[in-house]
C-alpha atoms as a PDB file:
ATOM      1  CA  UNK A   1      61.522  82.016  78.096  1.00  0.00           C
ATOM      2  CA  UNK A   2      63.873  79.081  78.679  1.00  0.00           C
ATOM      3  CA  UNK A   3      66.622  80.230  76.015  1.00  0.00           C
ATOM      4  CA  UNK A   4      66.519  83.383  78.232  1.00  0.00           C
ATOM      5  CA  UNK A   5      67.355  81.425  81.591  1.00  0.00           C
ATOM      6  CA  UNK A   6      70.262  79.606  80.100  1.00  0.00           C
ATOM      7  CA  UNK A   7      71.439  82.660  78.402  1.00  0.00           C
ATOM      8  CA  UNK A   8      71.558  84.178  82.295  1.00  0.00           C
ATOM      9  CA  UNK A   9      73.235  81.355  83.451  1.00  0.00           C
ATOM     10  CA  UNK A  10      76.205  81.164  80.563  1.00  0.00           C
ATOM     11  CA  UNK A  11      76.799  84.804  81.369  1.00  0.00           C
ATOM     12  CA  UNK A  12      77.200  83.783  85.531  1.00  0.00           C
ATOM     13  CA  UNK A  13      79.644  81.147  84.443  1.00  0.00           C
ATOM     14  CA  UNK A  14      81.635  83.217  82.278  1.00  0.00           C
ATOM     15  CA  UNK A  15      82.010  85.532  85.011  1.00  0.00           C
ATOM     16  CA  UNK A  16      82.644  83.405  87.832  1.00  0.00           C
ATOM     17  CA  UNK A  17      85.736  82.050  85.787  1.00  0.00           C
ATOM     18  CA  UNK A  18      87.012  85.592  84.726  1.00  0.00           C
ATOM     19  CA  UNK A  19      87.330  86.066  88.569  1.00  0.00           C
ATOM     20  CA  UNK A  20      88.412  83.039  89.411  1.00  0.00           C
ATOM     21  CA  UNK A  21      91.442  83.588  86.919  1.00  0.00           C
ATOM     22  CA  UNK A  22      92.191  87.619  87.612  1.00  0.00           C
ATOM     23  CA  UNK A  23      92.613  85.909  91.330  1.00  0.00           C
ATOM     24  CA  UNK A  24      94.803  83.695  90.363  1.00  0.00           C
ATOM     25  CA  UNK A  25      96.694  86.416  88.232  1.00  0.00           C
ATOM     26  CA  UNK A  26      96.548  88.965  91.010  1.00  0.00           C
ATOM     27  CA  UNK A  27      98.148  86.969  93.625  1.00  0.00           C
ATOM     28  CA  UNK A  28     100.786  85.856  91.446  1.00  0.00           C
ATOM     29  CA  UNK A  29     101.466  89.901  90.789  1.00  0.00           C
ATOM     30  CA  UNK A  30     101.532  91.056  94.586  1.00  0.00           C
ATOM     31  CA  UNK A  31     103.757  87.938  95.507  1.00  0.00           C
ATOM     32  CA  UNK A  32     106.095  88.668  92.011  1.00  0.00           C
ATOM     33  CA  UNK A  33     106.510  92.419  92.860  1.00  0.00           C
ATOM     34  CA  UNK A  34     107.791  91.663  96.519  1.00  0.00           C
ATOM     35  CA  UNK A  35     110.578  89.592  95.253  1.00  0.00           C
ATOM     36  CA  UNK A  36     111.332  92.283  92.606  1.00  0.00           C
ATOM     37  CA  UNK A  37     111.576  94.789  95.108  1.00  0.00           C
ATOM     38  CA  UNK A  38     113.550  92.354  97.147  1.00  0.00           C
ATOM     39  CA  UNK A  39     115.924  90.432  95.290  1.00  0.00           C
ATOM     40  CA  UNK A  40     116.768  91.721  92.153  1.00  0.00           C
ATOM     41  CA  UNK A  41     118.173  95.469  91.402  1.00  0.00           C
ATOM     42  CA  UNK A  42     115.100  96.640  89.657  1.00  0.00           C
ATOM     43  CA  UNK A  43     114.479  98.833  92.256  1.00  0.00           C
ATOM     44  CA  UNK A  44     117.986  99.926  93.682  1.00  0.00           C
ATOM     45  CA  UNK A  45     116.779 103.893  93.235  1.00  0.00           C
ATOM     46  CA  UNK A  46     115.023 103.286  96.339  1.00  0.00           C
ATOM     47  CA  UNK A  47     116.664 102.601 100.139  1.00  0.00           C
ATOM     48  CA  UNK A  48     116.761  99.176 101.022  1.00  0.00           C
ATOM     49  CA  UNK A  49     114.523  99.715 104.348  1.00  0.00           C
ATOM     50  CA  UNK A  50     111.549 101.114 101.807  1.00  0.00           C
ATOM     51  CA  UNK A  51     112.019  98.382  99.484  1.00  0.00           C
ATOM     52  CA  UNK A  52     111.787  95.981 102.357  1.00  0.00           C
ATOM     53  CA  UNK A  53     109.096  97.610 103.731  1.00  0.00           C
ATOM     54  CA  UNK A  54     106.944  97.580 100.644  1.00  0.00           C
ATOM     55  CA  UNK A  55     107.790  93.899  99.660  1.00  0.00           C
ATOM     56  CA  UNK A  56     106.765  93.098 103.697  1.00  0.00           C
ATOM     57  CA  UNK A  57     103.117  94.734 102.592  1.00  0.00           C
ATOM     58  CA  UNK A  58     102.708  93.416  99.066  1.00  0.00           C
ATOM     59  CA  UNK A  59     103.350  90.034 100.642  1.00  0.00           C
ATOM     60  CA  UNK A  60     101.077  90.297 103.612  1.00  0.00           C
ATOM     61  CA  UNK A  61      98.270  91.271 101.236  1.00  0.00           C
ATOM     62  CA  UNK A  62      99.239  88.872  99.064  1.00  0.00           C
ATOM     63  CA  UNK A  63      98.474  86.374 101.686  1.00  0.00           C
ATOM     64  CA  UNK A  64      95.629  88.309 102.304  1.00  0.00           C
ATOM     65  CA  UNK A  65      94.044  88.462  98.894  1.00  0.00           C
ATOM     66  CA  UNK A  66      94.918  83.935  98.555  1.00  0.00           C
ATOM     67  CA  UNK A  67      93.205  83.652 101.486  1.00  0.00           C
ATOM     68  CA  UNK A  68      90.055  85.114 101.123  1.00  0.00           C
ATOM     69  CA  UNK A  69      90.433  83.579  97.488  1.00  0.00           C
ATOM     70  CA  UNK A  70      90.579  80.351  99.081  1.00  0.00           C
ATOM     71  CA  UNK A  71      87.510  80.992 100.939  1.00  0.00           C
ATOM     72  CA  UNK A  72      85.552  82.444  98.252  1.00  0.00           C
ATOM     73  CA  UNK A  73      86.890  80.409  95.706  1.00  0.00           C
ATOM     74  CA  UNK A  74      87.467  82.877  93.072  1.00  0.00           C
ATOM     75  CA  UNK A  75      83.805  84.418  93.604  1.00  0.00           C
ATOM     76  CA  UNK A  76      81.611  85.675  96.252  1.00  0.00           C
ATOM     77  CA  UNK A  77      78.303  84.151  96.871  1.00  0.00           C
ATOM     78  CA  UNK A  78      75.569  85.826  96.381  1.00  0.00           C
END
């Protein structure tokens, strides 16, 4: 009975830290792809407004996403 309780609890951890670093990863990703779109030529097939416009929305969720990981932590209480 107890070798089940800490096998419940290793599995919690494991996945608490898996979020905590696809987070991390994610952020990094939305705020990576709004300076492609913006300052490199990566994306030159597209008009500058909709580039701008796009890196304006991957940044504001961006924000978004850091600051309810910030709140959260990487993970959501349950």
């Amino acid at each position: 009975m107890e070798s089940n309780n800490e096998e419940v609890k290793e599995e919690k951890v494991i996945t608490i830290n898996l979020g905590y670093i696809f987070g991390i990863i994610m952020i990094i990703a939305y705020f990576g792809f709004a300076y492609l779109l913006v300052f490199t030529d990566l994306f030159n097939n597209f008009a500058p407004l909709t580039r701008y416009i796009f890196a304006t929305i991957f940044v504001v969720y961006a924000i978004f996403r850091a600051y309810r990981f910030i709140k959260y932590r990487g993970y959501k209480k349950s």
